[in-house]
Protein backbone atom coordinates (compact mmCIF):
# COMPACT_ATOMS: atom_id res chain seq x y z
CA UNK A 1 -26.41 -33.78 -23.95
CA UNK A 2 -26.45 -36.25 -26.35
CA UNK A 3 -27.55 -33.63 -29.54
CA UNK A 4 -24.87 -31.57 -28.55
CA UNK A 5 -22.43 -33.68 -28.84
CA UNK A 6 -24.10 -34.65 -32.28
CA UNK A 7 -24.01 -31.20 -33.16
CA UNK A 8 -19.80 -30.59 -32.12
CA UNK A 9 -19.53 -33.66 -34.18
CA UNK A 10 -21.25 -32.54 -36.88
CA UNK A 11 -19.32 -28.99 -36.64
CA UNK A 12 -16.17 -30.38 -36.67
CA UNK A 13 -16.89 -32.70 -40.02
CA UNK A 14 -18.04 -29.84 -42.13
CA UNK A 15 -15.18 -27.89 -40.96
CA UNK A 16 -12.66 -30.61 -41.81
CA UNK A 17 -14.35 -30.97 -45.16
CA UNK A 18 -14.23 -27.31 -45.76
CA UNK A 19 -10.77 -26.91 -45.11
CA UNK A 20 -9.47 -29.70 -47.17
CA UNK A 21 -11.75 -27.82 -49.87
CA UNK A 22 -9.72 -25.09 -49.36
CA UNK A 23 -6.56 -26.53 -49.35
CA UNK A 24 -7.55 -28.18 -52.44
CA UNK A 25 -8.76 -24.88 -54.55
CA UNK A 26 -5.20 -23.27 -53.19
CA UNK A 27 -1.85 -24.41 -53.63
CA UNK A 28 1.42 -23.01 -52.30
CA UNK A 29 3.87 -22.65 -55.01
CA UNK A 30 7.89 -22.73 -54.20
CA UNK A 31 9.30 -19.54 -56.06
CA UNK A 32 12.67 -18.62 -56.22
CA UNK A 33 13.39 -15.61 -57.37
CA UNK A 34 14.83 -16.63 -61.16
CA UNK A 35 11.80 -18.47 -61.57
CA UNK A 36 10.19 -15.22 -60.83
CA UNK A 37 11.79 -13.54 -62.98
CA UNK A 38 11.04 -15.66 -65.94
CA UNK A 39 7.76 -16.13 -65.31
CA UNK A 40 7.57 -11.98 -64.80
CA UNK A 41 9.44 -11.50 -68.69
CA UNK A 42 6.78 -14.73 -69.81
CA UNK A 43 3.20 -12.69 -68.51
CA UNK A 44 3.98 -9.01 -67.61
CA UNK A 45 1.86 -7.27 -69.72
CA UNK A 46 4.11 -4.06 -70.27
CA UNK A 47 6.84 -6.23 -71.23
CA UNK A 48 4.98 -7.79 -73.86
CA UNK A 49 3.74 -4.50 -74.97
CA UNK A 50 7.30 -3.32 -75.59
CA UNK A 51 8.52 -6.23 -77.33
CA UNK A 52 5.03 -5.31 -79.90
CA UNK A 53 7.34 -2.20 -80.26
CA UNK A 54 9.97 -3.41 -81.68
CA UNK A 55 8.48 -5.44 -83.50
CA UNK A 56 6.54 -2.71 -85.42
CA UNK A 57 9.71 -0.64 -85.92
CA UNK A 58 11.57 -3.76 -87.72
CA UNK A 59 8.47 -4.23 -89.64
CA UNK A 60 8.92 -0.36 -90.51
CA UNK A 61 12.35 -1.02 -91.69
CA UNK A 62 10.75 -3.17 -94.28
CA UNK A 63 8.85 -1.00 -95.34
CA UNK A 64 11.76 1.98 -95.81
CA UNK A 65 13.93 -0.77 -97.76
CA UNK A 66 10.91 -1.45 -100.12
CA UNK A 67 11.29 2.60 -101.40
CA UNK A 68 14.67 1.19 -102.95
CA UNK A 69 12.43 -0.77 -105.49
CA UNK A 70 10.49 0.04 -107.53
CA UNK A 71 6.52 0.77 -107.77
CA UNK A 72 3.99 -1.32 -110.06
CA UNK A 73 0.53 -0.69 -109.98
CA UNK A 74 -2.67 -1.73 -112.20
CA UNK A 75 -4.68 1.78 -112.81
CA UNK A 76 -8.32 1.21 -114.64
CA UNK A 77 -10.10 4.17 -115.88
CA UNK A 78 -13.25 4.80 -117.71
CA UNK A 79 -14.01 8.40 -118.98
CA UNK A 80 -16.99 9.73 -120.29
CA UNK A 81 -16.73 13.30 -122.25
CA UNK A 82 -19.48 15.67 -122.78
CA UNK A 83 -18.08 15.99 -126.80
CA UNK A 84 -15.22 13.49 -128.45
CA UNK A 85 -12.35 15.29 -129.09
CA UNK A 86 -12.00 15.57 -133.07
CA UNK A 87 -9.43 17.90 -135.44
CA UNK A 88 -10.81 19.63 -137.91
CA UNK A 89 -8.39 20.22 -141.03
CA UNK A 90 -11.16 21.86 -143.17
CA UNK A 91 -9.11 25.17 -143.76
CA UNK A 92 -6.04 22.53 -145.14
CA UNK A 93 -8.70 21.56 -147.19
CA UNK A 94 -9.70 24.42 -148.74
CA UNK A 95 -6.50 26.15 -148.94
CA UNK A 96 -5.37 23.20 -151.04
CA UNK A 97 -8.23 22.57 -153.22
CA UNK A 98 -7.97 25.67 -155.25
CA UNK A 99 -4.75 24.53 -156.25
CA UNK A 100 -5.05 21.21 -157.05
CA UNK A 101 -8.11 22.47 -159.94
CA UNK A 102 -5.81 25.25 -161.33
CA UNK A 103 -2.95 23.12 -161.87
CA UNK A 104 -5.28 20.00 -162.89
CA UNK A 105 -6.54 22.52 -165.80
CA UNK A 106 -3.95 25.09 -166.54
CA UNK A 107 -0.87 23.45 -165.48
CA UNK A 108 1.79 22.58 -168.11
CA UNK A 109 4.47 20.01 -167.27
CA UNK A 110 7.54 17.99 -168.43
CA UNK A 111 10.26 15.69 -168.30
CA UNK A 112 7.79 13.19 -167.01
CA UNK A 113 9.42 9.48 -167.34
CA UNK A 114 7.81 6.73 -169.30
CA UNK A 115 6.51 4.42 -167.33
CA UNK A 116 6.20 1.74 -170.29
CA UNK A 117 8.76 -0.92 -170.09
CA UNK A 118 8.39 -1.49 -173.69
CA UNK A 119 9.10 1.84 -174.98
CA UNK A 120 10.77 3.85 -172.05
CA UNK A 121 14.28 2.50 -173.03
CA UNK A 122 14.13 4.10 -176.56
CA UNK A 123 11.67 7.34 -175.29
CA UNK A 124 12.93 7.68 -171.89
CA UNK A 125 10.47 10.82 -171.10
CA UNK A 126 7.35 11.56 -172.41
CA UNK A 127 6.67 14.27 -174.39
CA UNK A 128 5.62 17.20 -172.81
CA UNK A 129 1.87 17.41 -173.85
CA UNK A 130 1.91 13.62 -173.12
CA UNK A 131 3.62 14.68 -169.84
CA UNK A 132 1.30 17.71 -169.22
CA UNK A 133 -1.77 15.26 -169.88
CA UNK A 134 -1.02 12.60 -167.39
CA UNK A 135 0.19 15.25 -164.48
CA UNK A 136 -3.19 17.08 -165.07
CA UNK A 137 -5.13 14.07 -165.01
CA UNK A 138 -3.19 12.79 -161.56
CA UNK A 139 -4.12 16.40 -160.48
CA UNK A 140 -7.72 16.33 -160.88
CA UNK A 141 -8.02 12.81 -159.58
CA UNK A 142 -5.63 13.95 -155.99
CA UNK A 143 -8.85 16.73 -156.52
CA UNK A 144 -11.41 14.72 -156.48
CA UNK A 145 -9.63 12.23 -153.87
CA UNK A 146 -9.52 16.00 -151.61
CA UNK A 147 -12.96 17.03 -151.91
CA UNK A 148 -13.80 13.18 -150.56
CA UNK A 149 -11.96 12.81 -147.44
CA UNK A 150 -12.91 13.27 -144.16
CA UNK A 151 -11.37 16.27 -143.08
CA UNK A 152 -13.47 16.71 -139.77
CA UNK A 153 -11.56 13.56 -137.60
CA UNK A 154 -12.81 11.81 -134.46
CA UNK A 155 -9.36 10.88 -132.72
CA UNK A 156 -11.04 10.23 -129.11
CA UNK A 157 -14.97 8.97 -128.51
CA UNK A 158 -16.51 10.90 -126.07
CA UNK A 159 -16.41 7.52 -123.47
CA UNK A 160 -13.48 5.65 -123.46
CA UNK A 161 -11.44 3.05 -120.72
CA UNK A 162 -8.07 1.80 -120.45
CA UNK A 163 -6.16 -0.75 -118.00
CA UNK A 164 -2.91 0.30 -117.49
CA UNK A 165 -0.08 -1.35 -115.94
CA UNK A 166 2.30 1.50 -114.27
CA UNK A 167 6.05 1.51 -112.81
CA UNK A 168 7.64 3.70 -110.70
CA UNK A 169 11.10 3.90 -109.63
CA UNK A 170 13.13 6.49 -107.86
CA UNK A 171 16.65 6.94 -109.42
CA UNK A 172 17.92 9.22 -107.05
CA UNK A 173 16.50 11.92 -103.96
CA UNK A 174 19.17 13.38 -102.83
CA UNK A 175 19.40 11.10 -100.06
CA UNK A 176 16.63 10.98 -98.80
CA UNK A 177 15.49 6.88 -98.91
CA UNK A 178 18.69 5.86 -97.41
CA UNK A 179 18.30 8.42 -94.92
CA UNK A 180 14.45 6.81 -94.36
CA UNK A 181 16.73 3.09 -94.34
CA UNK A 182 19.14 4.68 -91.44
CA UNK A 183 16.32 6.39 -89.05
CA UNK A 184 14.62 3.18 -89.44
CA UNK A 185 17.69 1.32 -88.08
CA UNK A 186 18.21 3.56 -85.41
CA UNK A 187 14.09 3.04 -84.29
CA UNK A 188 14.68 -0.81 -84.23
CA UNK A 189 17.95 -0.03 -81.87
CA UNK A 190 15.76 2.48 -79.79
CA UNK A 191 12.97 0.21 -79.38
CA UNK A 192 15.24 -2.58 -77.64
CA UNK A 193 17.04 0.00 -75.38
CA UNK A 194 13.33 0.54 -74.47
CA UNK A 195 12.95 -3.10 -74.41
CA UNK A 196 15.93 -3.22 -72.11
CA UNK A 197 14.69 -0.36 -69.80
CA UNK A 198 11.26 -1.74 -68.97
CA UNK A 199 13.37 -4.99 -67.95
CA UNK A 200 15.29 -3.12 -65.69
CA UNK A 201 12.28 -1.42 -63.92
CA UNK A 202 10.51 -4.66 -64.28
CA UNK A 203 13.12 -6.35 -62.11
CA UNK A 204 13.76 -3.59 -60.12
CA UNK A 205 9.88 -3.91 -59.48
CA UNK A 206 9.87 -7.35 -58.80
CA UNK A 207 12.89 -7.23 -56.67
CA UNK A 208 11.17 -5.10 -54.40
CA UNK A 209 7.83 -6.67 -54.19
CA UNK A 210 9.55 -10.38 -54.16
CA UNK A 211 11.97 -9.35 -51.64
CA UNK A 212 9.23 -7.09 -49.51
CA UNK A 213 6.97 -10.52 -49.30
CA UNK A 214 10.22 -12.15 -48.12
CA UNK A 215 10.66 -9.07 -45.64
CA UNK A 216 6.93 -9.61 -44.63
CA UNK A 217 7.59 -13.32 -44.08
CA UNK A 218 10.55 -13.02 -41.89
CA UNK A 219 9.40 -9.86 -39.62
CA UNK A 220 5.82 -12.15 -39.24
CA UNK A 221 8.76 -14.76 -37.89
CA UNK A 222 10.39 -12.08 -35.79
CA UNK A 223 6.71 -10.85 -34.61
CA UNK A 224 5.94 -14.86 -33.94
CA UNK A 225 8.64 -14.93 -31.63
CA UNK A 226 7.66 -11.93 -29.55
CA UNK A 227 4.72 -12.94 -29.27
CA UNK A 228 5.45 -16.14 -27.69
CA UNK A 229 8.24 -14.66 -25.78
CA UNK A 230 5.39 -12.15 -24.09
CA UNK A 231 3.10 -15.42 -23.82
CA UNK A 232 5.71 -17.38 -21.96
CA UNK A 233 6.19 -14.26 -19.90
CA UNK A 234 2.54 -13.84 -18.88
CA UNK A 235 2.13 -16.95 -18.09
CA UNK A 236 5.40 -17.00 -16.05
CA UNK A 237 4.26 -13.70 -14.20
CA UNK A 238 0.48 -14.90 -13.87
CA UNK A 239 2.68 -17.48 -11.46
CA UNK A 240 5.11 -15.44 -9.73
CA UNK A 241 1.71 -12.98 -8.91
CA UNK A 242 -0.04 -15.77 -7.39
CA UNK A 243 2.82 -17.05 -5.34
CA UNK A 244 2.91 -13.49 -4.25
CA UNK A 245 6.56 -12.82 -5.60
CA UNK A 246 5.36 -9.90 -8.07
CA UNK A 247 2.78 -7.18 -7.99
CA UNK A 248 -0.56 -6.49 -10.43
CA UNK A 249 0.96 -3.92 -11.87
CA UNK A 250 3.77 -6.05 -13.05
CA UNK A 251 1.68 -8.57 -14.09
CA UNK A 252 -0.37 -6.12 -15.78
CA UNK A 253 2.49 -4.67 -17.59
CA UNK A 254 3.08 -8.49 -18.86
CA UNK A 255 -0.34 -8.94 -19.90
CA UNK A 256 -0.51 -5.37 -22.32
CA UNK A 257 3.19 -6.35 -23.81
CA UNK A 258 1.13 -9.81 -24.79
CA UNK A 259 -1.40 -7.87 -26.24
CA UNK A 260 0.25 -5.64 -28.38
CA UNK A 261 2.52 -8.76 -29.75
CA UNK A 262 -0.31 -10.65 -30.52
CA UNK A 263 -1.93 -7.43 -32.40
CA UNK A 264 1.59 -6.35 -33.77
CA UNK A 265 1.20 -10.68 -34.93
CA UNK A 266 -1.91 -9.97 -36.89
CA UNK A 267 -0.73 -6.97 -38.21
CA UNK A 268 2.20 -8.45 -39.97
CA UNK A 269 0.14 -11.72 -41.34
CA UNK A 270 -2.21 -8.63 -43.46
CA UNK A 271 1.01 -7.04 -44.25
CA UNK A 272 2.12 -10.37 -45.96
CA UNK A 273 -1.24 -10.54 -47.60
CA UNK A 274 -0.96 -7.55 -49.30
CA UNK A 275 2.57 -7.83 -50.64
CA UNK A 276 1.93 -11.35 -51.68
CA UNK A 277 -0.99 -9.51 -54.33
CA UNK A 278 1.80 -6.99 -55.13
CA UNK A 279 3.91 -9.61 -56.71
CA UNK A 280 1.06 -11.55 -57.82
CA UNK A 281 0.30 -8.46 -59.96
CA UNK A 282 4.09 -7.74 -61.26
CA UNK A 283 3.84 -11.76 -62.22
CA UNK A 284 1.06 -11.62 -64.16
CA UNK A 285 -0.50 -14.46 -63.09
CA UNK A 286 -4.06 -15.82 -62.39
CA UNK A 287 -5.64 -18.56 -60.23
CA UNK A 288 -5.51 -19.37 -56.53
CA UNK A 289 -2.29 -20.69 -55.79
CA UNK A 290 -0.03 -18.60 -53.07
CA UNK A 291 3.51 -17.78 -54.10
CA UNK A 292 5.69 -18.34 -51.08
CA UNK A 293 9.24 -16.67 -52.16
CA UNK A 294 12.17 -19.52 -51.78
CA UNK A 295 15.05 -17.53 -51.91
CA UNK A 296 16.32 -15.32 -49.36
CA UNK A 297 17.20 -11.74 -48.18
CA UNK A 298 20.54 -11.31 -49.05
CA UNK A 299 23.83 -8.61 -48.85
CA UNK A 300 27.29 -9.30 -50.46
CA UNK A 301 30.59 -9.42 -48.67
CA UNK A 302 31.93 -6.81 -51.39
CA UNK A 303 31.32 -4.96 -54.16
CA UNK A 304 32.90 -3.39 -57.45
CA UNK A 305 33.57 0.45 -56.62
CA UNK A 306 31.54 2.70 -58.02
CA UNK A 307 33.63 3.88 -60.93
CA UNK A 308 32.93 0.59 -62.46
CA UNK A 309 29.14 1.22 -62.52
CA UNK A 310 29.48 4.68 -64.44
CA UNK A 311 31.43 3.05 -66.38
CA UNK A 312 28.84 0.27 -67.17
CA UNK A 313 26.07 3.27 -67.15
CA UNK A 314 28.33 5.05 -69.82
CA UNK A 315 28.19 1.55 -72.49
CA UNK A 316 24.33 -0.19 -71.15
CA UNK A 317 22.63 2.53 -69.56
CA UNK A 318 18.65 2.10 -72.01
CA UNK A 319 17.86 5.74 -71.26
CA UNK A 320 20.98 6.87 -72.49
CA UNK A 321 21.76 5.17 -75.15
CA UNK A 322 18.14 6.10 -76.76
CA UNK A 323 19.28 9.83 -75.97
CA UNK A 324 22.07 8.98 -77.98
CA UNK A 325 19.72 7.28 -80.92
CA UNK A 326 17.76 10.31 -80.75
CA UNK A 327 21.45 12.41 -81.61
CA UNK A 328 21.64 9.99 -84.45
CA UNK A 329 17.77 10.27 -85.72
CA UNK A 330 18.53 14.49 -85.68
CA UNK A 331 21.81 14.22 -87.56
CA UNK A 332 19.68 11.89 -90.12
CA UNK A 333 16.90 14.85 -90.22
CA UNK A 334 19.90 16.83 -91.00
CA UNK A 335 21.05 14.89 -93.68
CA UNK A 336 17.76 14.87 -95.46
CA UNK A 337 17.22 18.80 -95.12
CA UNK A 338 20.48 19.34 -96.95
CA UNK A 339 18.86 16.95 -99.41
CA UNK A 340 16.02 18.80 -100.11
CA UNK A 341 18.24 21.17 -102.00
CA UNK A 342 19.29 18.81 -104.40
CA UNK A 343 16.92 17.50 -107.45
CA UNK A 344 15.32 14.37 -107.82
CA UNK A 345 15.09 11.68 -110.61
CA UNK A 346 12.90 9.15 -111.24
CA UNK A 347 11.96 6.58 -113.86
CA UNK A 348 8.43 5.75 -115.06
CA UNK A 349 6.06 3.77 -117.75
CA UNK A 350 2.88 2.71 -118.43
CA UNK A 351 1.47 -0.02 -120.90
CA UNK A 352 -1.79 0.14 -121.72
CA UNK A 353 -3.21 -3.92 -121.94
CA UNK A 354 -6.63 -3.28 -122.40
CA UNK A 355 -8.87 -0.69 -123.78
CA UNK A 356 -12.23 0.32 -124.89
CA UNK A 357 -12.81 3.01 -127.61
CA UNK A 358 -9.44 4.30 -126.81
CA UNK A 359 -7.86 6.54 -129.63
CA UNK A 360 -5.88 4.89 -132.03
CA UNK A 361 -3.38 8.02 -132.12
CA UNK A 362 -2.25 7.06 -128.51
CA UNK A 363 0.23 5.08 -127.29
CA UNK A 364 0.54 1.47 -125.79
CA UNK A 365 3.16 2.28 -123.61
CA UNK A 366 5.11 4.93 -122.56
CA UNK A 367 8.66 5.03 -120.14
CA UNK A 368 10.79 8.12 -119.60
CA UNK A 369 12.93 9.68 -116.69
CA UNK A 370 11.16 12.83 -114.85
CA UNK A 371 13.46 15.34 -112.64
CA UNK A 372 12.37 17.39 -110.17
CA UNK A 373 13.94 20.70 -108.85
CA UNK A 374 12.82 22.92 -106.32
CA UNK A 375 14.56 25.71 -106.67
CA UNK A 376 12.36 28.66 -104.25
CA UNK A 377 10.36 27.25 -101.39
CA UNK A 378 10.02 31.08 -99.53
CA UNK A 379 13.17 29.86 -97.27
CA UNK A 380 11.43 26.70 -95.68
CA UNK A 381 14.49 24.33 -96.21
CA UNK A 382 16.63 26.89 -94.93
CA UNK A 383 14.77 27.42 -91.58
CA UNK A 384 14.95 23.69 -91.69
CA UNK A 385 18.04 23.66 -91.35
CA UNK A 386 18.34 26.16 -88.64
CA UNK A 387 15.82 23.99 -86.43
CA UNK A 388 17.98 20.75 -86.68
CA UNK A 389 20.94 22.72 -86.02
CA UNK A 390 19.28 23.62 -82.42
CA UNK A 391 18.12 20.61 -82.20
CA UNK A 392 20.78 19.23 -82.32
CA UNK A 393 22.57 21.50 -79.40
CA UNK A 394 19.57 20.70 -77.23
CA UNK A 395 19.84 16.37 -77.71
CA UNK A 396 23.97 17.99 -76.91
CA UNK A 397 23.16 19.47 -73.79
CA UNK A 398 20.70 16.39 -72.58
CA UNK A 399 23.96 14.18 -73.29
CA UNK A 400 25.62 16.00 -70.51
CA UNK A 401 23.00 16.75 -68.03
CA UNK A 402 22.69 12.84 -68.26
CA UNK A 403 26.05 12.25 -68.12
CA UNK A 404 26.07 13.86 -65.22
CA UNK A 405 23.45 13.16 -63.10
CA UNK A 406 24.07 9.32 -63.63
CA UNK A 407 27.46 9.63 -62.23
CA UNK A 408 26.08 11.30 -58.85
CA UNK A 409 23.14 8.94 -58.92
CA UNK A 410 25.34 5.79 -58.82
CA UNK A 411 27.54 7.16 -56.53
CA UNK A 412 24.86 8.30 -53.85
CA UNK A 413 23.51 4.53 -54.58
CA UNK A 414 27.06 3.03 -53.79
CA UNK A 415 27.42 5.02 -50.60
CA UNK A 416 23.93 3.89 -49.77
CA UNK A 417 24.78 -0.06 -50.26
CA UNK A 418 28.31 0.19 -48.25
CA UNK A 419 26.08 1.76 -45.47
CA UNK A 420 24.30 -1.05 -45.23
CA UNK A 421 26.79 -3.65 -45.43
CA UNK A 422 28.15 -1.84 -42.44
CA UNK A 423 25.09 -1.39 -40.44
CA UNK A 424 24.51 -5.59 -40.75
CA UNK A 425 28.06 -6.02 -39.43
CA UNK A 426 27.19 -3.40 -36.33
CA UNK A 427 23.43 -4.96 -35.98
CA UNK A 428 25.09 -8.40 -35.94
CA UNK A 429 27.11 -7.06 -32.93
CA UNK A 430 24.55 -5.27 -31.49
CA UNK A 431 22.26 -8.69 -31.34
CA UNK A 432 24.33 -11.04 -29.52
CA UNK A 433 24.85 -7.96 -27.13
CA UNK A 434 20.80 -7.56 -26.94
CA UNK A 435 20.28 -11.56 -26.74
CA UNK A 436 22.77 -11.58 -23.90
CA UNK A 437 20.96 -8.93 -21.81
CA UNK A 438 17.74 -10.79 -22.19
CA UNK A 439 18.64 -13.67 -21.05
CA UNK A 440 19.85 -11.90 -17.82
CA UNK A 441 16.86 -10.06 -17.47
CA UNK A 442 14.75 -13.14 -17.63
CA UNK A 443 17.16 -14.55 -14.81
CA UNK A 444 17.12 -11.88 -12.83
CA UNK A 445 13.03 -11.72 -13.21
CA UNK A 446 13.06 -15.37 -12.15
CA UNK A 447 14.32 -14.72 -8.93
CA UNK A 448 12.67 -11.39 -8.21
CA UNK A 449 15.23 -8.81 -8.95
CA UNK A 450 14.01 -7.49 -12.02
CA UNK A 451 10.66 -6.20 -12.92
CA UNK A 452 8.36 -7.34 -15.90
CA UNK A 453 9.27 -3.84 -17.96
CA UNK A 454 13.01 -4.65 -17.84
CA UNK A 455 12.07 -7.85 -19.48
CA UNK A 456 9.62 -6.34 -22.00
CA UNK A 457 11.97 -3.96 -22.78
CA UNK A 458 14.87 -6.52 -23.21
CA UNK A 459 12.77 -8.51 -25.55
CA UNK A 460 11.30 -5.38 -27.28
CA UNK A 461 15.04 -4.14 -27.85
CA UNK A 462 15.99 -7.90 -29.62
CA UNK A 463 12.65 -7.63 -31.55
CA UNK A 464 13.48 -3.98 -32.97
CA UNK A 465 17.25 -4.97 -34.06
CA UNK A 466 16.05 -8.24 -35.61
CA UNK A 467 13.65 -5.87 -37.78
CA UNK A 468 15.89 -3.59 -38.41
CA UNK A 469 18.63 -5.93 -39.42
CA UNK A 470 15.89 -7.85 -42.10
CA UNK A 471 15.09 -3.94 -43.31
CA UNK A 472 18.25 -3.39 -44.08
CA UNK A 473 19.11 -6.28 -45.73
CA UNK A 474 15.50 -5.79 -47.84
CA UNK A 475 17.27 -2.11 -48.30
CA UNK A 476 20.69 -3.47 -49.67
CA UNK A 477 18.80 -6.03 -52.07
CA UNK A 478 16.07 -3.09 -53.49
CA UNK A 479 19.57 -0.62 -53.87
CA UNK A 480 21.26 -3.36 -55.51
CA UNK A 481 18.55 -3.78 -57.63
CA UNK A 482 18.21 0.13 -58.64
CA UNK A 483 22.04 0.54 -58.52
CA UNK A 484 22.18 -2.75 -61.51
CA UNK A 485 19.29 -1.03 -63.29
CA UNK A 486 21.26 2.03 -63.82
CA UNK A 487 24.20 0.77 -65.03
CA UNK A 488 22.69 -1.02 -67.51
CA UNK A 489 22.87 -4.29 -66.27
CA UNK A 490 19.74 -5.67 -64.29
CA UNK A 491 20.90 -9.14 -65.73
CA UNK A 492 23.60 -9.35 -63.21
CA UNK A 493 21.48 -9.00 -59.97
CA UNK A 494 21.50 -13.20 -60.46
CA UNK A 495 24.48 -13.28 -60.03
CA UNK A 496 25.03 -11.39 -57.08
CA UNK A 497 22.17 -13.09 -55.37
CA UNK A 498 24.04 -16.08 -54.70
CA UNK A 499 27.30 -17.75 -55.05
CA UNK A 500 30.48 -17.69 -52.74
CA UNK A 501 30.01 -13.54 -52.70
CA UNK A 502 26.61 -13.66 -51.07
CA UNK A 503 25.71 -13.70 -47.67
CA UNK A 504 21.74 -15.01 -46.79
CA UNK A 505 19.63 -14.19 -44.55
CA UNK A 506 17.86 -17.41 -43.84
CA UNK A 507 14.05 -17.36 -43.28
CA UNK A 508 13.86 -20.08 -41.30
């Protein structure tokens, strides 16, 4: 006797120690729901991801303004020939030579000037066998000077390199690099009305996972209360069949309503489990603490009417304002096709800063202005032309499909939420009636003149409008949600969560 009771003892320590382990490892963190939803836009992978997005479109916008400047480069070469390029003015040479020794030997000349300072004021020009003499003699020595020269001339060695600085800059292209500046401006705007969108389905996410693990929560309350209802029951019937007031088959028909509370119970605590990993996920967060959702289900005592959310979804909506970037990016493709037909001018140079057997006949540097002009392309710019012209009808016709089907989306989405405000106001109704038959049927099962059904069913019918009621109020706050998204304007669901417009279902 003695080691059993050493053993219980011994059971009951480890399992003390064990559970404060537990409780140690995992803590219960208070979250209301705009906690939740900054801590969702802080981890959430997918937002993240978008906001990389726009990033790399404003970092493309850099990159279109830097075609308005202009392009330096350093370009080193080294060539090797298989012969050096050389000009060979042999025939000049020959051609000349003949007449250079004819007019060296036979040529007579004149009127030659004295070039003696002395003399050439009184003889101004020689005479003309003096003169004849000293052309002849220049002659044969230009002759002489002829047959000398190199007339074969290396202007390039067969391996040569250069280092040469280069600039580029476009003048003008017919449009075309503001065009680049303007689709790049419309990207950035696209990529935050994508930004915008994956916030909306990110709170319209977490709205419904938050809010379903407050659902969960309060129908495990609702289930808790059944089942001790049907325990207090049982036990009250277990009595009445021994005192011999009831029969077994009403006591049996307590005992299988206890039953399927307590397994209706269990069902709803796994329920709870799973929706609490739902919005663990849509968090983004890691470790072992267990969120446990502070703020409430809630409805609102009125709402805007729906022409005030199409109107919204007309200004905000993400999805169609990037349909109308992508009108803006087709107009810009336009733009630039009617620019291809136009020519294009740009300026360039190079400087040369350091060489190695490069010709002395070249330049150091070089700048000019080049123009190009494309005047037949076999019809390609025209077809161009054609295609952004239909695409254009197409991004037309998307406008007003959209248009469209957001107006009949918000509306159906409206009708939907004053539904539900008008189903809480008949449930509300419908549970004191429900309460107040219950408590009746419990009477009238106290003093024998009601059967255990009657007060299954009572409780049963209280149990089924409480769950319904917490549905639809997890309904109104999802709608909401969706209904927000749509119009552009997720950011506003705060504000109709609380404040002197809400009304809360507690979960206590």
């Amino acid at each position: 006797m003695r080691k059993h009771k050493l053993f219980i003892l011994s059971f009951f320590v480890i399992l003390v120690f064990s559970t404060i382990a537990t409780l140690a490892q995992e803590k219960v963190v208070s979250l209301p729901f705009e906690e939740a939803l900054l801590l969702m836009k802080t981890n959430n992978p997918a937002l993240n991801q978008t906001q990389h997005l726009v990033r790399e479109k404003e970092a493309d916008k850099a990159i279109k303004s830097g075609l308005y400047m202009p392009q330096v480069s350093i370009l080193a070469t080294a060539v090797s020939m298989s012969d050096p390029m050389h000009l060979d003015l042999t025939p000049v040479r020959d051609a000349i030579t003949p007449l250079y020794n004819t007019l060296g030997n036979y040529g007579v000349f004149s009127g030659v000037p004295n070039p003696d300072p002395t003399t050439n004021a009184i003889v101004p020009v020689l005479p003309d066998n003096v003169s004849t003499q000293a052309v002849r003699q220049q002659l044969l020595q230009g002759e002489e000077k002829i047959a000398n020269a190199e007339w074969d001339k290396i202007i390039q060695e067969k391996n040569f390199a250069t280092v040469n600085a280069n600039l580029t800059w476009p003048l003008f292209t017919g449009g075309k690099i503001s065009a680049a500046n303007k689709a790049a401006n419309v990207e950035i705007e696209m990529s935050k009305e994508e930004l915008r969108n994956v916030e909306g389905e990110l709170l319209s996410e977490l709205a419904t996972r938050y809010y379903g693990l407050v659902l969960g929560l309060q129908a495990k309350n609702v289930r808790q209360q059944m089942a001790d209802a049907m325990n207090r029951h049982n036990y009250d019937a277990e009595k009445m069949f021994k005192e011999g007031m009831i029969a077994k088959v009403e006591l049996l028909s307590s005992a299988v309503a206890q039953s399927d509370a307590d397994r209706e119970l269990k069902q709803s605590i796994r329920t709870i489990e799973i929706a609490r990993q739902g919005l663990t996920s849509t968090l983004a967060i890691e470790g072992n603490d267990s969120i446990a959702p502070s703020s409430h289900l809630f409805i609102n005592k009125k709402l805007p009417d729906a022409e005030y959310f199409i109107q919204k979804a007309l200004e905000s909506n993400p999805k169609l304002n990037q349909l109308e970037g992508k009108g803006k990016l087709v107009d810009i493709k336009h733009k630039i096709g009617k620019g291809d037909f136009l020519p294009s001018a740009a300026l360039f140079g190079t400087y040369t800063f350091a060489d190695y057997n490069k010709s002395s006949y070249t330049p150091d540097w070089v700048v000019g202005v080049g123009i190009k002009w494309d005047i037949f392309d076999g019809l390609s710019r025209n077809n161009e032309m054609k295609k952004t012209n239909e695409m254009k009808a197409q991004v037309s016709e998307a406008r007003e499909k959209a248009h469209s089907d957001l107006k009949v989306y918000i509306n159906k989405l409206h009708q939907e939420l004053s539904m539900q405000l008008e189903q809480i106001a008949d449930l509300d109704k419908t549970l004191e009636l429900v309460n107040e038959y219950c408590t009746s049927t419990e009477k009238a099962f106290a003093q024998g003149i009601s059967t255990s059904t009657s007060v299954v069913d009572a409780h049963s019918k209280i149990e089924q409008v409480k769950l319904l009621r917490l549905k639809v109020f997890y309904d109104y706050d999802i709608t909401l949600a969706k209904l927000l998204q749509t119009a552009g304007i997720p950011e506003q669901f705060l504000i109709y969560y609380t404040g002197e417009n809400t009304i809360i279902e507690s979960l206590n």
